[in-house]
Protein backbone atom coordinates (compact mmCIF):
# COMPACT_ATOMS: atom_id res chain seq x y z
CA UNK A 1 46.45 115.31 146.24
CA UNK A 2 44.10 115.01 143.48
CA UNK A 3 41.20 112.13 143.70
CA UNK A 4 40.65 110.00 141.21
CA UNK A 5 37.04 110.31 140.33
CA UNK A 6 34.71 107.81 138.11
CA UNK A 7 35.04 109.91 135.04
CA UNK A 8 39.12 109.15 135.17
CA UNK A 9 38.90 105.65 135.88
CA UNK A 10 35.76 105.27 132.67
CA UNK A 11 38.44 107.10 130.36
CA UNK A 12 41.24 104.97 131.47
CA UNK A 13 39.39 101.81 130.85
CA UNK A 14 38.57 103.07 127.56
CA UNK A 15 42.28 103.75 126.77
CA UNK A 16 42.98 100.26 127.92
CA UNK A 17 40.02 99.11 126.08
CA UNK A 18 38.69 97.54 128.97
CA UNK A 19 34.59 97.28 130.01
CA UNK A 20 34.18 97.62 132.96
CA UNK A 21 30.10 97.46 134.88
CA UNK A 22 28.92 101.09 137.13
CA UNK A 23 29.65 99.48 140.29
CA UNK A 24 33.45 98.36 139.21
CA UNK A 25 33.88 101.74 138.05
CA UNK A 26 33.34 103.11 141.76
CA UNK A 27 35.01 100.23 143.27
CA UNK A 28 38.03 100.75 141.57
CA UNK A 29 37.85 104.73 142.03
CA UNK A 30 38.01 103.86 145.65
CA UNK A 31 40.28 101.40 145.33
CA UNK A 32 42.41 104.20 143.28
CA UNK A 33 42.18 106.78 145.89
CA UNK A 34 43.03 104.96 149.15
CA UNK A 35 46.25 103.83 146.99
CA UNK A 36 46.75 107.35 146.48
CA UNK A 37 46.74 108.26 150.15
CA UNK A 38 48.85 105.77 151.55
CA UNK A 39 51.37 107.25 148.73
CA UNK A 40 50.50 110.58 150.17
CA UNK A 41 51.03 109.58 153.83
CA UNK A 42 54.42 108.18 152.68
CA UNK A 43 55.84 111.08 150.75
CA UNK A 44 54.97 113.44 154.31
CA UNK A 45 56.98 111.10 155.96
CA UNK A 46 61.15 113.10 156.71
CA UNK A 47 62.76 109.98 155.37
CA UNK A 48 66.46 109.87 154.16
CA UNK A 49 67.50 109.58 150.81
CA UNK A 50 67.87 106.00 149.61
CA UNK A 51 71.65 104.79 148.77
CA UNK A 52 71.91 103.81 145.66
CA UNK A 53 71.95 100.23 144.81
CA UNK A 54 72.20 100.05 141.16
CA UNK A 55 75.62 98.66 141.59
CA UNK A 56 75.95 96.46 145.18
CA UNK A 57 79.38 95.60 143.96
CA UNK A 58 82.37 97.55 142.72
CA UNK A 59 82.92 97.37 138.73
CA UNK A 60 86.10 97.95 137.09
CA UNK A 61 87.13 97.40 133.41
CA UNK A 62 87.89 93.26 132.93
CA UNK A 63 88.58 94.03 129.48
CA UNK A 64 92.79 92.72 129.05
CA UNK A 65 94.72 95.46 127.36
CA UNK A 66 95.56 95.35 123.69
CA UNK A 67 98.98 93.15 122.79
CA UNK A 68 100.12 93.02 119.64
CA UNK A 69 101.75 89.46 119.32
CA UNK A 70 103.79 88.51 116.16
CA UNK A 71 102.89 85.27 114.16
CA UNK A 72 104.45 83.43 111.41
CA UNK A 73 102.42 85.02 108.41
CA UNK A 74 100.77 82.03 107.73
CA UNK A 75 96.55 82.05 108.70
CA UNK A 76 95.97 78.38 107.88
CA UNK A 77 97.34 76.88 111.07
CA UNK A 78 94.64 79.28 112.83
CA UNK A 79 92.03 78.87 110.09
CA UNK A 80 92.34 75.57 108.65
CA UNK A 81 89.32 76.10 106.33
CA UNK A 82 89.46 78.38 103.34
CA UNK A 83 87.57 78.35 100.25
CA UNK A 84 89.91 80.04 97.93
CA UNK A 85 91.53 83.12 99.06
CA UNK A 86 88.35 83.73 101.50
CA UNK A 87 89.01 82.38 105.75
CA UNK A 88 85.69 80.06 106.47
CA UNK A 89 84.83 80.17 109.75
CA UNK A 90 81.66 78.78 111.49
CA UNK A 91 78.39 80.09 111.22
CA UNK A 92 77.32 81.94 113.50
CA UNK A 93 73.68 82.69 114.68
């Protein structure tokens, strides 16, 4: 696995526009690498695949099917406010 070295962790902070002293810049390249390996000592490690838990509980479609009901024609007893020939209805934000 690759090591992060001083000159990677200098350009990063410059990306990230952050200043960072000599000895930081070590510190964290240290810091960076033993990260590194304990990633490394886990991906040599025969482990099983992980189940997949982006859904811990069964979904199904809650959505009621489509009815077509009849009604009397007349919108007023379901929109009692109209300004002229235009429904009002509340605002909505």
């Amino acid at each position: 696995m690759p090591k992060v070295t001083e000159d990677v962790v200098r350009r990063v902070a410059f990306l990230s526009r952050i200043s960072l002293k000599d000895d930081e810049v070590s510190t964290l390249a240290s810091q960076f690498n033993s990260i590194l390996d304990y990633f490394s000592i886990i991906a040599s490690q025969d482990l099983p695949p992980p189940s997949p838990t982006d859904r811990l509980v069964d979904i199904r479609n809650v959505f009621r099917d489509d009815v077509v009901r009849a009604h009397d024609g007349d919108l007023s007893t379901v929109f009692p406010n109209k300004e002229g020939r235009y429904i009002k209805a509340p605002k909505i934000v």
